[in-house]
C-alpha atoms as a PDB file:
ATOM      1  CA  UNK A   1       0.000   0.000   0.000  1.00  0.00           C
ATOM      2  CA  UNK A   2       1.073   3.396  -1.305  1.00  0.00           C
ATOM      3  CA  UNK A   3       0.731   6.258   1.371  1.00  0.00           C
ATOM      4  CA  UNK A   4       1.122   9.658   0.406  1.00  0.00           C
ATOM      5  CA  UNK A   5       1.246  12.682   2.106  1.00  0.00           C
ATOM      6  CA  UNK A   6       0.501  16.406   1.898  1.00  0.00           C
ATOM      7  CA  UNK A   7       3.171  18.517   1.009  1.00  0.00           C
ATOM      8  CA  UNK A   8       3.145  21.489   3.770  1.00  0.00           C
ATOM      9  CA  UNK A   9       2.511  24.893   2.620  1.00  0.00           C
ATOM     10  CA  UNK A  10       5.654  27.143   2.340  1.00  0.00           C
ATOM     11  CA  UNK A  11       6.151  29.458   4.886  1.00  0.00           C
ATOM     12  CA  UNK A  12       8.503  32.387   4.980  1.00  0.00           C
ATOM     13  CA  UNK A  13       8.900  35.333   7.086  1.00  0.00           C
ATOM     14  CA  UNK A  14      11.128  38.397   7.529  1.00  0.00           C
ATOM     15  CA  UNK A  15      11.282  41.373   8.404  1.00  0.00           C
ATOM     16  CA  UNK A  16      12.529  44.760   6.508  1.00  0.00           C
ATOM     17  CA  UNK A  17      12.821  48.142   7.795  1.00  0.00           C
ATOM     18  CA  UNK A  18      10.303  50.126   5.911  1.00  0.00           C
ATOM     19  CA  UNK A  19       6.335  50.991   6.638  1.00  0.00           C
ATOM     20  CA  UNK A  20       3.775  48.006   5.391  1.00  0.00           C
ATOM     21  CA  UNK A  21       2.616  50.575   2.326  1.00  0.00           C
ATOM     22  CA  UNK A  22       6.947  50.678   1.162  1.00  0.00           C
ATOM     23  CA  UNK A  23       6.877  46.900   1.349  1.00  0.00           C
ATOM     24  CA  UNK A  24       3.489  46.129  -0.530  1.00  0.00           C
ATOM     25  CA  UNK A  25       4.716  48.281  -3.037  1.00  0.00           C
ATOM     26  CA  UNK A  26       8.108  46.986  -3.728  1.00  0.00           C
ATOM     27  CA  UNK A  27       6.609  43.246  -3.478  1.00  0.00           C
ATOM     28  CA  UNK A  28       3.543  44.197  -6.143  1.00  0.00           C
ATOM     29  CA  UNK A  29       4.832  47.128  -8.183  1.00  0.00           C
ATOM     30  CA  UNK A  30       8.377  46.624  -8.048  1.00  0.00           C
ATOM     31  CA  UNK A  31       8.709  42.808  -8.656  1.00  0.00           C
ATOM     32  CA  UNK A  32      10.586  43.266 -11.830  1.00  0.00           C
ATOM     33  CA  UNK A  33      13.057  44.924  -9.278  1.00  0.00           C
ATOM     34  CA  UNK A  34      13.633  41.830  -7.027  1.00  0.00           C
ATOM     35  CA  UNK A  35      12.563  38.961  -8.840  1.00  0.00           C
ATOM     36  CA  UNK A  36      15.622  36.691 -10.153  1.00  0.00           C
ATOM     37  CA  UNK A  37      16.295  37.160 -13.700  1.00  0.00           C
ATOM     38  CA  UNK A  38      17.127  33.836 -14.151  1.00  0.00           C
ATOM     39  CA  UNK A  39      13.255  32.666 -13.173  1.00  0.00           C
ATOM     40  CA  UNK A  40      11.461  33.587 -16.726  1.00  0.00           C
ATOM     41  CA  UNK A  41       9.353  31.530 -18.634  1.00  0.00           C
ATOM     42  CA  UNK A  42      10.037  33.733 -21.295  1.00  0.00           C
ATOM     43  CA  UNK A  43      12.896  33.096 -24.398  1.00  0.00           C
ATOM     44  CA  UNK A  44      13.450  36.706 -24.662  1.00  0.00           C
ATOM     45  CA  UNK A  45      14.813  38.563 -21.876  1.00  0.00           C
ATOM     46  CA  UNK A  46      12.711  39.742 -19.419  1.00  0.00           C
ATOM     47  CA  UNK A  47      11.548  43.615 -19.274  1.00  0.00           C
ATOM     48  CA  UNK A  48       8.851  44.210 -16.525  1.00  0.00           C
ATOM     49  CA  UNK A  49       6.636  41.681 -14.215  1.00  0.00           C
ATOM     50  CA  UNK A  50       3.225  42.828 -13.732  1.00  0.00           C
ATOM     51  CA  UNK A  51       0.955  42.803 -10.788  1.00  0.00           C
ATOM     52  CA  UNK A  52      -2.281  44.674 -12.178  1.00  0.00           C
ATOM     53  CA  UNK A  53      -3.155  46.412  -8.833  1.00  0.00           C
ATOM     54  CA  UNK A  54      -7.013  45.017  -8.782  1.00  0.00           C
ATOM     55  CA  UNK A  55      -9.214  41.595  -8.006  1.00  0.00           C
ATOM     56  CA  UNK A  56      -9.055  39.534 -10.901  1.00  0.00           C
ATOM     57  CA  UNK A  57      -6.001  41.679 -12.569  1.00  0.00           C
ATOM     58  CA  UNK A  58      -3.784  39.563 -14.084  1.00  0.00           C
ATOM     59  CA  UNK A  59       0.364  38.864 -13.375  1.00  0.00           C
ATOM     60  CA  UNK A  60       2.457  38.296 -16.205  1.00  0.00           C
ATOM     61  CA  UNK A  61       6.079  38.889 -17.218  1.00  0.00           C
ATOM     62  CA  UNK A  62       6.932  40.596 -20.650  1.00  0.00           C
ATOM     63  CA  UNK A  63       9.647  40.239 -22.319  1.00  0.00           C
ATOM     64  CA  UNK A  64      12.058  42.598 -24.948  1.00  0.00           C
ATOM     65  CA  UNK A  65      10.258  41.334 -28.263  1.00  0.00           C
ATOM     66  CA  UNK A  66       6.800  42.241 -26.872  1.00  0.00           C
ATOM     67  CA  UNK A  67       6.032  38.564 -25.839  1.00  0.00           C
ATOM     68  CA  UNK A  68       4.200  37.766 -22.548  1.00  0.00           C
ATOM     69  CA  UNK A  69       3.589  34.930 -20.156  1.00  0.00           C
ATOM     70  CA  UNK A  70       0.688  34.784 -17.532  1.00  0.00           C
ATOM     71  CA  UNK A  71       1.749  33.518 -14.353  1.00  0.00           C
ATOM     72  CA  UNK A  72      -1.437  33.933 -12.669  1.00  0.00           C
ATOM     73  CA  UNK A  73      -4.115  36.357 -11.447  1.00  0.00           C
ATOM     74  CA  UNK A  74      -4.809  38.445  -8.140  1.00  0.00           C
ATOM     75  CA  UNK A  75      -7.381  36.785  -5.936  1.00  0.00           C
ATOM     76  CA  UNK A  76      -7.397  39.371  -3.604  1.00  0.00           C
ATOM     77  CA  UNK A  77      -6.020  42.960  -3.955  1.00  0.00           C
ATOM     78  CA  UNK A  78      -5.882  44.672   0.042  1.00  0.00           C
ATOM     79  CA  UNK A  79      -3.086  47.226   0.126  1.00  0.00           C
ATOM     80  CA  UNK A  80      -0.975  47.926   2.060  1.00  0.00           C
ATOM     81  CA  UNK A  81      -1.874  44.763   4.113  1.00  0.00           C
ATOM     82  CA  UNK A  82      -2.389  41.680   1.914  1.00  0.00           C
ATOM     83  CA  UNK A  83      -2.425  40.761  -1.687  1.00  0.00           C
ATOM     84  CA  UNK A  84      -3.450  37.040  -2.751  1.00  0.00           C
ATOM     85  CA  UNK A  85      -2.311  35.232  -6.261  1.00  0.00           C
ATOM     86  CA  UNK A  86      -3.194  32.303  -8.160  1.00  0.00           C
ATOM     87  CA  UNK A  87       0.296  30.966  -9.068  1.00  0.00           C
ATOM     88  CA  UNK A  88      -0.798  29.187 -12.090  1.00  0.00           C
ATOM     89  CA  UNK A  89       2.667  27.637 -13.262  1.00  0.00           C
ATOM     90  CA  UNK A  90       2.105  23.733 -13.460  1.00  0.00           C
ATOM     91  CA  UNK A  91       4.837  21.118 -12.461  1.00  0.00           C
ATOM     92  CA  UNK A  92       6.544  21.630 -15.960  1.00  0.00           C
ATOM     93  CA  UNK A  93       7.241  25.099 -15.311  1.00  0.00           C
ATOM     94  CA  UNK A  94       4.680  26.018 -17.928  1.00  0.00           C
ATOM     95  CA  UNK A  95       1.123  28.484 -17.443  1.00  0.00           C
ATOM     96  CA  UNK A  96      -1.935  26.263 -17.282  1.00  0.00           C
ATOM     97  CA  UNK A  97      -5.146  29.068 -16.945  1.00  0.00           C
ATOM     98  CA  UNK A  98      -6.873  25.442 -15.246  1.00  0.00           C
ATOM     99  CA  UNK A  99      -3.800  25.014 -12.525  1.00  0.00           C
ATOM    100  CA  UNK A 100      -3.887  27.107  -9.144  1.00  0.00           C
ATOM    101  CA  UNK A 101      -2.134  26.978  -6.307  1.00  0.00           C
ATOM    102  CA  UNK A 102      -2.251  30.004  -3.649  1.00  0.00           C
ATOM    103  CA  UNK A 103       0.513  32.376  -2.778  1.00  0.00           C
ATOM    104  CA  UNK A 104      -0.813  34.827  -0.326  1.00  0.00           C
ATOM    105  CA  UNK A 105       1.518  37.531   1.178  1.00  0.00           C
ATOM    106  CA  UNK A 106       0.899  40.340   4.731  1.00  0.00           C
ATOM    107  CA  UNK A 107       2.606  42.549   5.600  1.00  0.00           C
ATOM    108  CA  UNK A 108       2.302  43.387   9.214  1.00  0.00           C
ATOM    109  CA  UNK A 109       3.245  46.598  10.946  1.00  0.00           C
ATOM    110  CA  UNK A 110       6.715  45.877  13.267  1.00  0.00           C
ATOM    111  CA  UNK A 111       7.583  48.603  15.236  1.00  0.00           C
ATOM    112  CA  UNK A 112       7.361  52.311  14.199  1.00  0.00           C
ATOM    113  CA  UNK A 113       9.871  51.714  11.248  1.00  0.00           C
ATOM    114  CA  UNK A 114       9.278  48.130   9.809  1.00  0.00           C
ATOM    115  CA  UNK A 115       6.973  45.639   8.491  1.00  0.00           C
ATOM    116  CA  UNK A 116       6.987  41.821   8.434  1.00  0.00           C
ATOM    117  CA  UNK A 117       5.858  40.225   5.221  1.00  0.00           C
ATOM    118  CA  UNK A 118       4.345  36.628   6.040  1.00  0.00           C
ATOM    119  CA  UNK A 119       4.417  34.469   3.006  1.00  0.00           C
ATOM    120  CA  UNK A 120       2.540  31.408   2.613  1.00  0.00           C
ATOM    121  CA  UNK A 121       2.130  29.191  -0.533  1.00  0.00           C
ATOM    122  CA  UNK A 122      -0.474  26.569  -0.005  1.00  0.00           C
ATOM    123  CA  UNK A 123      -2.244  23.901  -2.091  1.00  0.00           C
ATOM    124  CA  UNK A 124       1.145  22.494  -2.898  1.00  0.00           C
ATOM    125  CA  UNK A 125      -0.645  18.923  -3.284  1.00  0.00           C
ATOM    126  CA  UNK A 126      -2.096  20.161  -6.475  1.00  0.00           C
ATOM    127  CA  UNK A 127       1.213  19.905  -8.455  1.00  0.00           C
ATOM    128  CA  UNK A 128       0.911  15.825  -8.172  1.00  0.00           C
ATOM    129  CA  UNK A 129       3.626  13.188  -8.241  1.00  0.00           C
ATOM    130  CA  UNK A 130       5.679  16.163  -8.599  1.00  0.00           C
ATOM    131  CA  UNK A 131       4.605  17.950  -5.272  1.00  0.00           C
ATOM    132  CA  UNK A 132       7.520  16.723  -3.174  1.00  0.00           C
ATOM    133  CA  UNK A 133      10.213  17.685  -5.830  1.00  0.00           C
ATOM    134  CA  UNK A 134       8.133  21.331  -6.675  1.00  0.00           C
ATOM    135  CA  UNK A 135       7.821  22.023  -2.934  1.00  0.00           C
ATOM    136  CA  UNK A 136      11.507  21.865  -2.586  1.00  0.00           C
ATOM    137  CA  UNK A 137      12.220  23.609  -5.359  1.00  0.00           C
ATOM    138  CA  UNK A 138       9.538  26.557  -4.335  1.00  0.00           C
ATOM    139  CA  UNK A 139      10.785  26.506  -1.035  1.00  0.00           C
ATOM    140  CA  UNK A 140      14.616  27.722  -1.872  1.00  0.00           C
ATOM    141  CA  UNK A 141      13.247  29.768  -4.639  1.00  0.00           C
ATOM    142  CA  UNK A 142      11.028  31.499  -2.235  1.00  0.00           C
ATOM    143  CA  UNK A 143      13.671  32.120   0.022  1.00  0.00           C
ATOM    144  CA  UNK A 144      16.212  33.341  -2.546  1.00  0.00           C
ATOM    145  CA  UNK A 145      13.468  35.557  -3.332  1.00  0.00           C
ATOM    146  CA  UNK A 146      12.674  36.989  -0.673  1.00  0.00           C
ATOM    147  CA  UNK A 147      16.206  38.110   0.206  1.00  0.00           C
ATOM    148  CA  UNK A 148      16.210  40.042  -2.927  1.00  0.00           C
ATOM    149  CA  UNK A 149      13.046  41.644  -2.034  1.00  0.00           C
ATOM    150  CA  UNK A 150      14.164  42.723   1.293  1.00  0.00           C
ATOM    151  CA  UNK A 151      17.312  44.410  -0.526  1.00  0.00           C
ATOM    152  CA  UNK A 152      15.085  46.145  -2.990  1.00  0.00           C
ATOM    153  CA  UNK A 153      13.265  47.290   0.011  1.00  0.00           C
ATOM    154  CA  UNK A 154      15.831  48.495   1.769  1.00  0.00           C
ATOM    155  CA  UNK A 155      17.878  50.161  -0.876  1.00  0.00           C
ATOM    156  CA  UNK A 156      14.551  52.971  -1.835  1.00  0.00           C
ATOM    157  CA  UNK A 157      13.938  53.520   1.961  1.00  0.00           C
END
């Protein structure tokens, strides 16, 4: 008998030293900022990655020749506080408008001068037989990510 389990959700947390409305904006607007180049679904090099700041907007990366590639939508759009995505990226790296798994970020006030930005991303089983091996990878990518972020942060404050 097979058993198989649940991949935990990914959760990350850190803290950066600018108010919750600096940190939603540099994590929604300024993703093109922070975001590794070397994470593109794209053959062109990338230009911008878009957050369209509303429910339902869409979040996409363009690239020099004009192309684009969805990587999801915004579930729920609650600056400076919260902002919820479908992450729509399958287990072969590819956009699949029927695939969703949840990546929801907050960003809670930390003393007078800082924010903590609480990431989770859940529904992990989703991916399949390839949960175990996409959690993993996820997990360091998240946390690569996040590091980058909190430099972009830091360096407009």
């Amino acid at each position: 008998m097979t058993s198989t389990t649940t991949p935990e959700p990914i959760r990350k947390s850190l803290r950066v030293g600018v108010a919750p409305r600096r940190a939603f904006e540099v994590f929604t607007a300024g993703m093109h900022r922070w975001w590794p180049v070397e994470n593109t679904l794209l053959a062109s090099p990338r230009t911008a990655i878009v957050v369209e700041p509303h429910e339902g907007g869409r979040w996409f990366e363009r690239g020099a020749d004009g192309t684009e590639c969805d990587w999801g939508r915004v579930l729920a759009w609650e600056p400076p506080t919260r902002i919820l995505l479908a992450w729509q990226i399958d287990a072969r790296w590819r956009f699949d408008p029927g695939f969703v798994t949840e990546l929801e970020v907050r960003f809670v006030p930390d003393g007078t001068d800082g924010t903590r930005v609480e990431l989770t991303h859940r529904n992990l089983e989703r991916f399949g037989e390839q949960a175990g091996a996409l959690r993993a990878a996820l997990d360091s990518g998240w946390g690569k990510g996040l590091e980058a972020f909190a430099a972009a942060a830091s360096a407009g404050a």
